[in-house]
N, C-alpha and C. Protein backbone atom coordinates (compact mmCIF):
# COMPACT_ATOMS: atom_id res chain seq x y z
N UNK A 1 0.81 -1.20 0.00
CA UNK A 1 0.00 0.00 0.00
C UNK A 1 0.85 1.26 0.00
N UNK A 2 2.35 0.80 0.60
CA UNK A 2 3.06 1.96 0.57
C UNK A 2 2.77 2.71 -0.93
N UNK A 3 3.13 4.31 -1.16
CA UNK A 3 3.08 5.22 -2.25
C UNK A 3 1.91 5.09 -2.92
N UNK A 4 0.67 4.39 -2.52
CA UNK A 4 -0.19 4.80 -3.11
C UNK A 4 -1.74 5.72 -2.35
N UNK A 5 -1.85 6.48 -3.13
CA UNK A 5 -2.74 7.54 -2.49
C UNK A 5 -3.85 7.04 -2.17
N UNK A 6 -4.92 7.91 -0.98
CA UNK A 6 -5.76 6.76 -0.35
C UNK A 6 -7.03 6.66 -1.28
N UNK A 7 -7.35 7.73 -2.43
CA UNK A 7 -8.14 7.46 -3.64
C UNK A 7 -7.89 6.19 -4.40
N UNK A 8 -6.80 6.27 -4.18
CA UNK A 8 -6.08 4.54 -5.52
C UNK A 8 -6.87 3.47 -4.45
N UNK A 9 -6.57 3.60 -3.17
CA UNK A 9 -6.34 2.50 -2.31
C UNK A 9 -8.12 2.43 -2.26
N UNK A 10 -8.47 3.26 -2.12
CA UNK A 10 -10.12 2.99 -2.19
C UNK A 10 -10.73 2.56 -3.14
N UNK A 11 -10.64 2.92 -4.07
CA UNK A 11 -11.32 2.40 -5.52
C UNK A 11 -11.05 1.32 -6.25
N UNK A 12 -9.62 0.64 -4.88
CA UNK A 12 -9.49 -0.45 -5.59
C UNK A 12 -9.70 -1.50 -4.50
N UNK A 13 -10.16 -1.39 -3.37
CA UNK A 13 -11.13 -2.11 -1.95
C UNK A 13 -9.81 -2.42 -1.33
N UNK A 14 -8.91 -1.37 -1.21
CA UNK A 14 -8.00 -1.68 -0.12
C UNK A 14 -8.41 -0.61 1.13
N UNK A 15 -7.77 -1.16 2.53
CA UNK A 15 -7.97 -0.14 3.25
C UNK A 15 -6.90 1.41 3.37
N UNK A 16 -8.19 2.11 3.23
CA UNK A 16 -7.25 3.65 2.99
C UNK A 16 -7.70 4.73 4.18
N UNK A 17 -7.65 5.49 4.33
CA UNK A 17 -7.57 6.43 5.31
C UNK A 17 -8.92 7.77 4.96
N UNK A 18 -9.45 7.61 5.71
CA UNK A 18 -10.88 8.05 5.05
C UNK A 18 -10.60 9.73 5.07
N UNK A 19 -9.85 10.17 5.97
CA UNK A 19 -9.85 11.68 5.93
C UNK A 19 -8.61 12.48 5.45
N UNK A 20 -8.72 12.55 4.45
CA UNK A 20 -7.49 12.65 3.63
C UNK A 20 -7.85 14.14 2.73
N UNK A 21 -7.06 15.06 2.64
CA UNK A 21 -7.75 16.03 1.96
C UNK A 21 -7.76 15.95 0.41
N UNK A 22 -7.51 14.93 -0.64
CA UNK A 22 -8.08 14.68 -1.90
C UNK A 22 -9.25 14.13 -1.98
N UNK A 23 -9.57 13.29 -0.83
CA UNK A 23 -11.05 12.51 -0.56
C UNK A 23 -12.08 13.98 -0.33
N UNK A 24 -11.37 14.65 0.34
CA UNK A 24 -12.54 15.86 0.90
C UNK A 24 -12.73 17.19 0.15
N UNK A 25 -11.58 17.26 -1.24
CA UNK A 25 -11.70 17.91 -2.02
C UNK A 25 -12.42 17.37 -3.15
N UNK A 26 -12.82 16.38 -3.41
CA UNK A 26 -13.61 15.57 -4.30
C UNK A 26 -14.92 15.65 -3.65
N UNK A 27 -15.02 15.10 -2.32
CA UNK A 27 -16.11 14.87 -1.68
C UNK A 27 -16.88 16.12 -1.85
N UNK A 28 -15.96 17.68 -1.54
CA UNK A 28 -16.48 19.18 -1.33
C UNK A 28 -17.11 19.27 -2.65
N UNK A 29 -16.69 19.23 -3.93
CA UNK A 29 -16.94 19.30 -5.29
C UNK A 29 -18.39 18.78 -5.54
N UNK A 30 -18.44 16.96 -5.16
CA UNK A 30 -20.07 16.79 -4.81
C UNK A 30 -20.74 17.28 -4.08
N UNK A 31 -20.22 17.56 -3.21
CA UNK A 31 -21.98 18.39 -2.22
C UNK A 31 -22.24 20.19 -2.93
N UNK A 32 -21.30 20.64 -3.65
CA UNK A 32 -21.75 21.07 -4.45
C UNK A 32 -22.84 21.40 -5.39
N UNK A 33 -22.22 20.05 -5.89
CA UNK A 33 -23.73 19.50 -7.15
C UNK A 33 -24.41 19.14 -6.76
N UNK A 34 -24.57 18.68 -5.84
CA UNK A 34 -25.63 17.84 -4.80
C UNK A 34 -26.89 19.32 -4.77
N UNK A 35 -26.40 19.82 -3.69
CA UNK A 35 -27.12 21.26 -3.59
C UNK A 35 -27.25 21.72 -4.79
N UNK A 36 -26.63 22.31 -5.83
CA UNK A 36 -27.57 22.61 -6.93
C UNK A 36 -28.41 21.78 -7.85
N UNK A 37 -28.04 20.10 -7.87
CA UNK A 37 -29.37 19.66 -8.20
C UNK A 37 -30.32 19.56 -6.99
N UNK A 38 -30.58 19.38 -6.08
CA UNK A 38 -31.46 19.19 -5.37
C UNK A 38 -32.42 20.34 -5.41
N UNK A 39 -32.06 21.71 -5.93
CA UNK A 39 -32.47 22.89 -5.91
C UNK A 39 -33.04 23.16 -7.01
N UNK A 40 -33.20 22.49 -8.23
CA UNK A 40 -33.65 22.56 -9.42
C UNK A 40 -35.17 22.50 -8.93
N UNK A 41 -35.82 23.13 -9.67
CA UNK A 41 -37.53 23.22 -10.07
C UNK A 41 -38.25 21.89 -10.45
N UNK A 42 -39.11 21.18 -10.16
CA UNK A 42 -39.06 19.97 -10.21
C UNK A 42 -39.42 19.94 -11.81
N UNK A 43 -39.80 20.77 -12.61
CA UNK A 43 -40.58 20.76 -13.86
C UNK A 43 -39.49 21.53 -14.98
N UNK A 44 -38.15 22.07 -13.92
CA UNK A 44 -37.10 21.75 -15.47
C UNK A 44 -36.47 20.42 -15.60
N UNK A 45 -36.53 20.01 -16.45
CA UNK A 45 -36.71 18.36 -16.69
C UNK A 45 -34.79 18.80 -17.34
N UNK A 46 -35.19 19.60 -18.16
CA UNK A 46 -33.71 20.00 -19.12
C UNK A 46 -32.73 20.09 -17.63
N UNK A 47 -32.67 21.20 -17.15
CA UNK A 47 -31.13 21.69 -16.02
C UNK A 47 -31.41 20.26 -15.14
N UNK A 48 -32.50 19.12 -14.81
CA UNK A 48 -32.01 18.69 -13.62
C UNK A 48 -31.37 17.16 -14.65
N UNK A 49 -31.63 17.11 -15.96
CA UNK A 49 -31.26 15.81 -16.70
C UNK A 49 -29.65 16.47 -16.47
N UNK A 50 -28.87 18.04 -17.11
CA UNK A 50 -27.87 18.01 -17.01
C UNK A 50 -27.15 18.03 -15.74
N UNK A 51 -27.94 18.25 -15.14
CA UNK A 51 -27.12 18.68 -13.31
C UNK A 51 -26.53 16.73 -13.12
N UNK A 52 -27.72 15.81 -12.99
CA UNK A 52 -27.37 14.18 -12.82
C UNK A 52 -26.22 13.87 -13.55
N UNK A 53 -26.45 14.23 -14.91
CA UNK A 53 -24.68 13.98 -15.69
C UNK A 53 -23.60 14.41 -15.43
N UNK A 54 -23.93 15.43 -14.96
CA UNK A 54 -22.50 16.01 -14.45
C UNK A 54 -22.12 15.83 -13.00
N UNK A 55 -22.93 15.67 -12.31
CA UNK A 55 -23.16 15.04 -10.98
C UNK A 55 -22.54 13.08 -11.01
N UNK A 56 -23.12 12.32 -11.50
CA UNK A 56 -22.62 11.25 -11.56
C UNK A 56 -21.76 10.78 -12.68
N UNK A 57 -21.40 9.50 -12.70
CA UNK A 57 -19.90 8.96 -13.42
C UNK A 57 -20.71 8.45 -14.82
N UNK A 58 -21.66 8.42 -14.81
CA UNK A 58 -22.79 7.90 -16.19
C UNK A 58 -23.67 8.00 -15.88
N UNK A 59 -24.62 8.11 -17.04
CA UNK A 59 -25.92 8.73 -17.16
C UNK A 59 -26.46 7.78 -18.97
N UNK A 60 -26.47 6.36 -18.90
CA UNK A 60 -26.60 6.10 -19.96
C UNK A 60 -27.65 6.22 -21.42
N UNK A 61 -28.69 6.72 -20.56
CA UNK A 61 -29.70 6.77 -21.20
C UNK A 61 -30.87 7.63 -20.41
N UNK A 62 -32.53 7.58 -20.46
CA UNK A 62 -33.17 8.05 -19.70
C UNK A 62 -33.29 7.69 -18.18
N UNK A 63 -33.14 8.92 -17.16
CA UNK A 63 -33.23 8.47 -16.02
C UNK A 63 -34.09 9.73 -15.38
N UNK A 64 -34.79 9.09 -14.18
CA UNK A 64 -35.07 10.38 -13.11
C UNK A 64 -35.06 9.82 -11.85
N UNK A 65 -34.17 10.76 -11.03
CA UNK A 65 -33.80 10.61 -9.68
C UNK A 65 -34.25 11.34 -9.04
N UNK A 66 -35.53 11.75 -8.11
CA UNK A 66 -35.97 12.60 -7.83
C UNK A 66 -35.47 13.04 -6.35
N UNK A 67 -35.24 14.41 -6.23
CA UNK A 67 -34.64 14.79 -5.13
C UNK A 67 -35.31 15.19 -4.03
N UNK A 68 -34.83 15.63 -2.82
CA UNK A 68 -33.25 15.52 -2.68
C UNK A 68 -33.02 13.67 -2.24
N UNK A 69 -31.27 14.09 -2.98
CA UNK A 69 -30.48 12.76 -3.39
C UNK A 69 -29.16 13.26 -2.10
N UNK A 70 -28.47 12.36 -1.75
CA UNK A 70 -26.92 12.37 -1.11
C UNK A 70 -25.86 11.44 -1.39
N UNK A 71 -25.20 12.45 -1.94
CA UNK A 71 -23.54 11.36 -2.69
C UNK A 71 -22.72 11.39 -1.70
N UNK A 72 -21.60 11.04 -1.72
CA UNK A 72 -20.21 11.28 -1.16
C UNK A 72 -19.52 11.43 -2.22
N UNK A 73 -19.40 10.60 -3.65
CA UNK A 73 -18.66 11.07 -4.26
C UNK A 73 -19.43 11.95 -6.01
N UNK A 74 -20.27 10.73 -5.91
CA UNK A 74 -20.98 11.11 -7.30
C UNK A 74 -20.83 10.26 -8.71
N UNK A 75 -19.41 10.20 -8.72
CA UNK A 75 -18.74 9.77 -10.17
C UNK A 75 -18.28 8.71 -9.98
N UNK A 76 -18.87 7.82 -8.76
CA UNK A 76 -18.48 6.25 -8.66
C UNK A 76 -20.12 5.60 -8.96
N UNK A 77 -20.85 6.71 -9.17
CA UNK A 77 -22.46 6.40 -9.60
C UNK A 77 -22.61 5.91 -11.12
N UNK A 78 -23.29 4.88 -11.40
CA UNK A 78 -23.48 4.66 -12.82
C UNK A 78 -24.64 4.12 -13.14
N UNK A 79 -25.52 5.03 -14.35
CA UNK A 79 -26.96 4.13 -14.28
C UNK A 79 -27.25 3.97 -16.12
N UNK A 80 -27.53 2.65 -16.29
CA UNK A 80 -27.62 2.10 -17.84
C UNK A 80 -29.10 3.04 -17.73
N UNK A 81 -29.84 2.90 -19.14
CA UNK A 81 -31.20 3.52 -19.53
C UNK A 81 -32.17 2.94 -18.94
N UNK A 82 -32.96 3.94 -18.98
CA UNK A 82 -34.23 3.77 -18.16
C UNK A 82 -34.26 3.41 -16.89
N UNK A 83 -33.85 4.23 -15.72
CA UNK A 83 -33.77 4.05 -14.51
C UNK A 83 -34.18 5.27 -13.76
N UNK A 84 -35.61 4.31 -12.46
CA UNK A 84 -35.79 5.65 -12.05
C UNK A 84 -35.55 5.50 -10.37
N UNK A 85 -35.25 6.23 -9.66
CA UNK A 85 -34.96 6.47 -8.36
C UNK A 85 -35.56 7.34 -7.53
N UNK A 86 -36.71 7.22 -6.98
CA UNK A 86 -37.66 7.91 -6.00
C UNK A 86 -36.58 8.62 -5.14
N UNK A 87 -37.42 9.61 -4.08
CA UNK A 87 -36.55 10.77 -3.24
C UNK A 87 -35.98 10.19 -1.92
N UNK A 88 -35.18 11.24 -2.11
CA UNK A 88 -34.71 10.76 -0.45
C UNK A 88 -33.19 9.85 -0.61
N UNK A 89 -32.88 9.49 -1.89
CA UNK A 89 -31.92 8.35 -2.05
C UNK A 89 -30.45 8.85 -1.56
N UNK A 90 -29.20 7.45 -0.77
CA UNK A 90 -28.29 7.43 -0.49
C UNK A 90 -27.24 7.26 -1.04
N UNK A 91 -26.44 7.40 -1.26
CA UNK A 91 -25.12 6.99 -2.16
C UNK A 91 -23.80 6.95 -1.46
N UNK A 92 -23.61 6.29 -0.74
CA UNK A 92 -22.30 6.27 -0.03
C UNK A 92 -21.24 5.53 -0.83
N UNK A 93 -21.43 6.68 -2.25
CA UNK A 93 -20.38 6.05 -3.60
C UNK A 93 -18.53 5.87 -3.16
N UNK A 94 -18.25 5.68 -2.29
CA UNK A 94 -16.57 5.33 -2.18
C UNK A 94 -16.15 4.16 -3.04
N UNK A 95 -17.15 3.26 -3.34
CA UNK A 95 -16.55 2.19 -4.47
C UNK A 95 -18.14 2.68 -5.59
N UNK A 96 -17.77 1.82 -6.63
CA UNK A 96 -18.34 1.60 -8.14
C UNK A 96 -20.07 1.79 -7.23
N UNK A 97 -21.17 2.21 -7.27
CA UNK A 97 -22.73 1.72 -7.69
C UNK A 97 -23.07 1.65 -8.80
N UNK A 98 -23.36 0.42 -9.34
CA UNK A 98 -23.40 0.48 -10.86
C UNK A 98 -25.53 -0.46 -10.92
N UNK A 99 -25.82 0.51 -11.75
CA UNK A 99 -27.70 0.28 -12.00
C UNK A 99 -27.86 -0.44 -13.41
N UNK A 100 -28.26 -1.15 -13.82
CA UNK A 100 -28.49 -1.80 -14.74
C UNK A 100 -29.90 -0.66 -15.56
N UNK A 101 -30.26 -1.72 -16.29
CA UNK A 101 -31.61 -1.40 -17.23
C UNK A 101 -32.71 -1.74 -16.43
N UNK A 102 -33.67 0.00 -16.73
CA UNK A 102 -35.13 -0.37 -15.81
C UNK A 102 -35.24 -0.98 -14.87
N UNK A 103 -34.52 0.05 -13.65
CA UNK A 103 -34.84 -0.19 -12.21
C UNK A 103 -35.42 0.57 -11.73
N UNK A 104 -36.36 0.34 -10.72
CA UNK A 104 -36.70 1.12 -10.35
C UNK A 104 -36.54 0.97 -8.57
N UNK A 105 -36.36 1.99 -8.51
CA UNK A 105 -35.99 2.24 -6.74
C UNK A 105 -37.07 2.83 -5.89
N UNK A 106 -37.69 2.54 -4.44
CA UNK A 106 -38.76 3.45 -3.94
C UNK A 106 -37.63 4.53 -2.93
N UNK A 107 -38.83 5.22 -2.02
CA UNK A 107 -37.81 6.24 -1.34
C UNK A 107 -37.11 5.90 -0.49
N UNK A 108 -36.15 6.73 -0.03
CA UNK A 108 -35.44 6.26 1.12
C UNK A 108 -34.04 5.30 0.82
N UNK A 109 -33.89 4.80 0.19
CA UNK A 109 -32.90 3.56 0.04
C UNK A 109 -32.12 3.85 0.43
N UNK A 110 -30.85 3.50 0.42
CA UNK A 110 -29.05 3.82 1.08
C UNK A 110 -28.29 2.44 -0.01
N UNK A 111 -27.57 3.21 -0.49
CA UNK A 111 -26.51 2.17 -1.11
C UNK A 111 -25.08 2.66 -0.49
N UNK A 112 -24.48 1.64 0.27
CA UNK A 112 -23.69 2.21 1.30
C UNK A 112 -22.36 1.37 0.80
N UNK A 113 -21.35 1.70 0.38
CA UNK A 113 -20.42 0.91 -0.10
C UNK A 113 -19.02 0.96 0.68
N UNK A 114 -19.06 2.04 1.61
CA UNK A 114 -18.21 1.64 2.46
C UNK A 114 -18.11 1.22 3.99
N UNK A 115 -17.16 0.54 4.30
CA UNK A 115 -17.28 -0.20 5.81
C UNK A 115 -16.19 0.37 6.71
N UNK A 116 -16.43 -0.10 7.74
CA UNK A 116 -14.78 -0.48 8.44
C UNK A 116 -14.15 -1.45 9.37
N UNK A 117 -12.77 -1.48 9.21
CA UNK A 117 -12.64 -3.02 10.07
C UNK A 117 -13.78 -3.27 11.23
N UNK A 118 -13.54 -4.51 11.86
CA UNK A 118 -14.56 -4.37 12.93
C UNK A 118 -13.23 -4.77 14.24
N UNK A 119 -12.05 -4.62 14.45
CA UNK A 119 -11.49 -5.04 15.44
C UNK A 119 -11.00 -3.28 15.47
N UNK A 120 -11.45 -2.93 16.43
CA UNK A 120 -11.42 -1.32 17.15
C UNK A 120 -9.59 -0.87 16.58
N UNK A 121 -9.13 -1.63 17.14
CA UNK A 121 -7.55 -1.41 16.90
C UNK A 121 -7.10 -0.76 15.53
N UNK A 122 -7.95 -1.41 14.38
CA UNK A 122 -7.36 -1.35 13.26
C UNK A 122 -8.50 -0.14 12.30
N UNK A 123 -9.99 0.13 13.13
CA UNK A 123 -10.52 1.51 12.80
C UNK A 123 -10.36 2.79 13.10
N UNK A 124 -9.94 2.81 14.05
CA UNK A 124 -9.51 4.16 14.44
C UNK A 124 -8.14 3.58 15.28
N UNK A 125 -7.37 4.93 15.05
CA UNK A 125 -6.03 5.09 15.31
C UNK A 125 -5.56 6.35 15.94
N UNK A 126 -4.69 7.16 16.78
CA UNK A 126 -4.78 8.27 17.58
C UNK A 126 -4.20 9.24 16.86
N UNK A 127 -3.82 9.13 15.65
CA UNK A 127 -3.00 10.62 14.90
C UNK A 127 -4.03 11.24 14.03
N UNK A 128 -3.74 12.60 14.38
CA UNK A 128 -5.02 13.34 13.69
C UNK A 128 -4.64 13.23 12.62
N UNK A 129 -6.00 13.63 12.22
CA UNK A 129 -5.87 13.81 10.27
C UNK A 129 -6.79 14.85 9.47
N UNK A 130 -6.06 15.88 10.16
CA UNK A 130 -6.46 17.12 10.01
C UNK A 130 -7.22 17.92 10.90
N UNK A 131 -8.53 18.98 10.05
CA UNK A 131 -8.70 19.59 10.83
C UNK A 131 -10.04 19.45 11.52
N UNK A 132 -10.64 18.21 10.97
CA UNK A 132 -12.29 17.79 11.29
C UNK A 132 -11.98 16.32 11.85
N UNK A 133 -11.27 15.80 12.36
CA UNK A 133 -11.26 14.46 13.31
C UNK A 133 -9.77 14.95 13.73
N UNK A 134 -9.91 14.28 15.18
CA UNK A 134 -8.18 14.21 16.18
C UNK A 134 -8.42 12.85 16.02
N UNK A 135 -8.71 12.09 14.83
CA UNK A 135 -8.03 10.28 15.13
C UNK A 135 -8.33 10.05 13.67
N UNK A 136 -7.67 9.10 12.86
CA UNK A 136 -7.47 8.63 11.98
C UNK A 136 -8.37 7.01 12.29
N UNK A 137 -9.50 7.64 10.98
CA UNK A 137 -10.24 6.54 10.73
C UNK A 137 -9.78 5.92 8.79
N UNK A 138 -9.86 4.19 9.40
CA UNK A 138 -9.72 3.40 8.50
C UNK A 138 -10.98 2.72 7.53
N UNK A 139 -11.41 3.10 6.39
CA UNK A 139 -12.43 2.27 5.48
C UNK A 139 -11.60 1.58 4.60
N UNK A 140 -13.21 0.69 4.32
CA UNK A 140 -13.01 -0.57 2.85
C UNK A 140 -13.88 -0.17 2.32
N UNK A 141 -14.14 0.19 0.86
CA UNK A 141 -14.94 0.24 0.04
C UNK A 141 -15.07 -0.85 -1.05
N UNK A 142 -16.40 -1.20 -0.70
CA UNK A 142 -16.45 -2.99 -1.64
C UNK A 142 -18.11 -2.29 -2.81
N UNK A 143 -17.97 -2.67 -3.68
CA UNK A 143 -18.84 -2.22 -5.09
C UNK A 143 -20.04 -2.72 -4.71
N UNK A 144 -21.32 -2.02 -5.77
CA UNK A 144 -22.59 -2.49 -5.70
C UNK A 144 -23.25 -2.57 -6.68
N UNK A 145 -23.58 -3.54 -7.41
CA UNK A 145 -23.94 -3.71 -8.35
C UNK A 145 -25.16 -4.00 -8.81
N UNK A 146 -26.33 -3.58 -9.05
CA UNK A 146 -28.14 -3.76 -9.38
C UNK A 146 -27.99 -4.26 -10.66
N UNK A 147 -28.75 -5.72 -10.97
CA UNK A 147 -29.00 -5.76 -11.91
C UNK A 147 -30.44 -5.49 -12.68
N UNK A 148 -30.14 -5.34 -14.31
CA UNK A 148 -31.79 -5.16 -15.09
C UNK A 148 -32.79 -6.03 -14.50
N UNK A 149 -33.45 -5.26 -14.41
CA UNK A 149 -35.35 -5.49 -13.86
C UNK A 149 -35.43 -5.79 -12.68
N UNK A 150 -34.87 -4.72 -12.03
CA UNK A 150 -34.78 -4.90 -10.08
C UNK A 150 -35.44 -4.04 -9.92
N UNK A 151 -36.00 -3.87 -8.44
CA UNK A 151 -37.00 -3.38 -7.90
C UNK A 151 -36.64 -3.43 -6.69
N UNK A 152 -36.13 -2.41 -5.96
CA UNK A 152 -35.76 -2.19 -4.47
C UNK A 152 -36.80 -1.16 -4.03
N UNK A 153 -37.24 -1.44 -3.14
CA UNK A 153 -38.59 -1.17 -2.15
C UNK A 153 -37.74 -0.34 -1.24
N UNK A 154 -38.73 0.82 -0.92
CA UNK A 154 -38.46 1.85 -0.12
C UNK A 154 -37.99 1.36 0.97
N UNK A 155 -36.92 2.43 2.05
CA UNK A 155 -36.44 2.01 3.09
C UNK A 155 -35.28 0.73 3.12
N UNK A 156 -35.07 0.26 2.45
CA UNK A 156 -33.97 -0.60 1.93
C UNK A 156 -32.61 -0.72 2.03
N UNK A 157 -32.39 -0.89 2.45
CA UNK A 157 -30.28 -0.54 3.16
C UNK A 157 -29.09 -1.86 2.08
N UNK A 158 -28.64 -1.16 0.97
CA UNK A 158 -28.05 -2.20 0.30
C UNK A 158 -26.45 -2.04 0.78
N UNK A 159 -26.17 -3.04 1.48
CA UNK A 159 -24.71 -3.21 2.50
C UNK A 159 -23.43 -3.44 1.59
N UNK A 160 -22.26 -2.79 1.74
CA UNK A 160 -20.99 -3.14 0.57
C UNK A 160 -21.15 -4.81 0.26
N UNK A 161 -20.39 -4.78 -1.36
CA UNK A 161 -20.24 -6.17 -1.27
C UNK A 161 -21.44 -6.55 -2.73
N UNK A 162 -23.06 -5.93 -2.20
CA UNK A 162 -23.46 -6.85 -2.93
C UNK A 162 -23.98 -6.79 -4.01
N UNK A 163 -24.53 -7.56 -4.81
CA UNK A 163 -24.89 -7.43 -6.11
C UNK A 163 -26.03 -8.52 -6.09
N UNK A 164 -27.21 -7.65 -6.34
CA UNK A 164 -28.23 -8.24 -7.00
C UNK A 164 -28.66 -8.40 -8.43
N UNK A 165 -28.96 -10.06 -8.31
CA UNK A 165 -29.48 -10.46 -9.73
C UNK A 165 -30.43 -9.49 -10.24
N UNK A 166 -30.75 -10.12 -11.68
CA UNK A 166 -31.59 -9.25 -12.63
C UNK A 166 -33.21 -9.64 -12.40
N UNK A 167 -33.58 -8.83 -12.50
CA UNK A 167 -35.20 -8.81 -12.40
C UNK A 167 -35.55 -9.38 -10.74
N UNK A 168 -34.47 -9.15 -10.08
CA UNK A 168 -34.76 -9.52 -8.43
C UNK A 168 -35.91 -8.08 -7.55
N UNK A 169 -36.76 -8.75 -6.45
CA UNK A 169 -37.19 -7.89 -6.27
C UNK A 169 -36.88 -7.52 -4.39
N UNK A 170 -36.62 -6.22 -3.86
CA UNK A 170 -36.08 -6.14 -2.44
C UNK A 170 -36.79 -5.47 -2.06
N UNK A 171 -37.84 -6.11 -1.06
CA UNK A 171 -38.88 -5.79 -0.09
C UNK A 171 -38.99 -4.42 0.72
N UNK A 172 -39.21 -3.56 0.98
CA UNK A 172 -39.62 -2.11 1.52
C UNK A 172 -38.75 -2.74 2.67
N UNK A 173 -37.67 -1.96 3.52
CA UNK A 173 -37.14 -1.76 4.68
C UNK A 173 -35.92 -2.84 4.65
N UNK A 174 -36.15 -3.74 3.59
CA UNK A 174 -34.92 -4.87 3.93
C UNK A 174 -33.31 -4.25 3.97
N UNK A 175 -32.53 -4.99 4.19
CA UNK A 175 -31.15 -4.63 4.97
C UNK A 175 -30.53 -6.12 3.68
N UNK A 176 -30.03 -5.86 3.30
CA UNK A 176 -29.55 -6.59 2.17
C UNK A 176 -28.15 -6.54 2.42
N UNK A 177 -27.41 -7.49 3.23
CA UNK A 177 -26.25 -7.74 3.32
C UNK A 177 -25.45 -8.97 2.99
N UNK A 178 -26.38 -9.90 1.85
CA UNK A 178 -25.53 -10.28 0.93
C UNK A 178 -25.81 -10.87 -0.39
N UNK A 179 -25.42 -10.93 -1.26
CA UNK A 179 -25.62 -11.16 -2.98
C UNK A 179 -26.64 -11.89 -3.03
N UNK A 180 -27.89 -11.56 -4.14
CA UNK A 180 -28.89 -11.88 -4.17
C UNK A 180 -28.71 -12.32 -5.93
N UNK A 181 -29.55 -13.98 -6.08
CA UNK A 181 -29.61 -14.33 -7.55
C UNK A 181 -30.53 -13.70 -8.05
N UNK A 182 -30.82 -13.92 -9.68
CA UNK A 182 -31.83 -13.31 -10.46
C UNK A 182 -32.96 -13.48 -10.33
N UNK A 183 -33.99 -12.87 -10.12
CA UNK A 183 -35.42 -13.19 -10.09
C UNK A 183 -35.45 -13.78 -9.07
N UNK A 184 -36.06 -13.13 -7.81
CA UNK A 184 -36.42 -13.81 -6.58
C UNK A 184 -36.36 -12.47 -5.89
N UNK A 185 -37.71 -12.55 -4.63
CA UNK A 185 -38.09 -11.44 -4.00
C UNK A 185 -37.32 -12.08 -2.63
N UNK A 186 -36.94 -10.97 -1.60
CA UNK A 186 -36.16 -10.85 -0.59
C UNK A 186 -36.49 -9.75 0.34
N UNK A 187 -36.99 -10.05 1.64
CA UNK A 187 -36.95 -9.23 2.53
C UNK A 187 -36.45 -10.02 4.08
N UNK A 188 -36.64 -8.43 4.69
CA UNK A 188 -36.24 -8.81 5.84
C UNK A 188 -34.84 -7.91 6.65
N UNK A 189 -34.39 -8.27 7.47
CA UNK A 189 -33.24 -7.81 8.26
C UNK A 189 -32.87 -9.02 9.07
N UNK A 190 -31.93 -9.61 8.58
CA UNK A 190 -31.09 -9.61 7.28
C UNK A 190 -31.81 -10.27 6.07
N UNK A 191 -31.72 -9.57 5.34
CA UNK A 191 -32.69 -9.80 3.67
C UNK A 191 -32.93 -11.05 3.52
N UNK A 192 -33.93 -12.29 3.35
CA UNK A 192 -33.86 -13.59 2.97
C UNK A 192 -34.72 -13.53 1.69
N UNK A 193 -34.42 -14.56 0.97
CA UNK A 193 -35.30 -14.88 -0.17
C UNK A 193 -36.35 -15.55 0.42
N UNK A 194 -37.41 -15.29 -0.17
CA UNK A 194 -39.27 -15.79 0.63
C UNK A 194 -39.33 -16.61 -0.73
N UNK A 195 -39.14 -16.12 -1.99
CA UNK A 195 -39.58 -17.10 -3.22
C UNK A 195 -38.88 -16.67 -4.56
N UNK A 196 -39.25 -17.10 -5.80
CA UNK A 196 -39.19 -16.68 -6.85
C UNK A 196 -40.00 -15.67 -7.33
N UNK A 197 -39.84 -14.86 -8.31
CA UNK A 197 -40.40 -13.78 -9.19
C UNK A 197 -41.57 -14.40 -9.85
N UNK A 198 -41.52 -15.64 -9.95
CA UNK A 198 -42.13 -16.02 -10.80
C UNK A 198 -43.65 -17.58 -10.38
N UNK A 199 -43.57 -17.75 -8.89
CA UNK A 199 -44.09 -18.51 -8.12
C UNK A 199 -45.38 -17.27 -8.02
């Protein structure tokens, strides 16, 4: 890990150092855009289609994300055509969120892609790191991947790591903490499959 910066080290699911001032000069840049799309008129369709493109890492086709939305980064966001995303949505983009074709999302969700160790020792550490924490905290950022013809139900917490199959459907409030196959509905805390899409 030596010489590499803690952006490299993140985007590629190593552990990096979360408060780092290139993370927080990137991070500053999105809440930016964040606030001026969230501030758009709900009926200019034109400034809030360009605000999302320039706001996230792709924009493949038709989408509407209705606001207010919260990134961390923005440009680790990626959504194929036809995808829509009700209000209120999370993005704790430190690794890849990548949306397939025609999803649709209800409100509330959280796609949370980063973690941290769980043995105290190795999350926080006593040397400051700068000027907004006196301790040096450690993340992992692991990817999230939605596949075509998913359907995540409001209130929904999608945990690093996972990737749901295509045309899968995730129950209002579930906590989805780990990889889900294609076609099959899932709820719960912790998310279980109840059946097929197609039963």
């Amino acid at each position: 890990m030596a010489g590499k910066s803690n952006y490299t080290k993140m985007i590629s699911g190593m552990p990096y150092h979360a408060v780092d001032a290139e993370l927080f000069a990137l991070q500053a840049t999105a809440a930016r855009k964040v606030a001026a799309y969230n501030s758009i008129a709900s009926d200019d369709h034109e400034a809030r289609d360009a605000a999302l493109r320039d706001l996230f890492g792709r924009v493949a086709g038709w989408a509407l994300v209705q606001p207010p939305i919260y990134v961390d980064f923005g440009i680790h966001i990626h959504l194929e055509d036809t995808c829509f995303i009700n209000t209120g949505a999370v993005f704790l983009d430190s690794a890849d969120i990548t949306f397939g074709k025609r999803v649709f999302v209800g409100p509330r969700v959280q796609f949370l892609t980063a973690t941290h160790p769980v043995k105290p020792e190795e999350r926080c550490f006593g040397t400051p790191e700068g000027p907004l924490l006196n301790f040096g905290v450690t993340n992992i950022a692991e990817p999230i991947t939605v596949g075509d013809d998913c359907w995540i139900g409001a209130g929904a917490i999608i945990l690093p790591g996972v990737a749901i199959g295509a045309g899968t459907t995730v129950g209002a409030g579930a906590v989805v903490t780990k990889s889900l196959p294609e076609r099959v509905v899932a709820f719960g805390n912790p998310a279980k499959i109840v059946r097929s899409v197609d039963e």
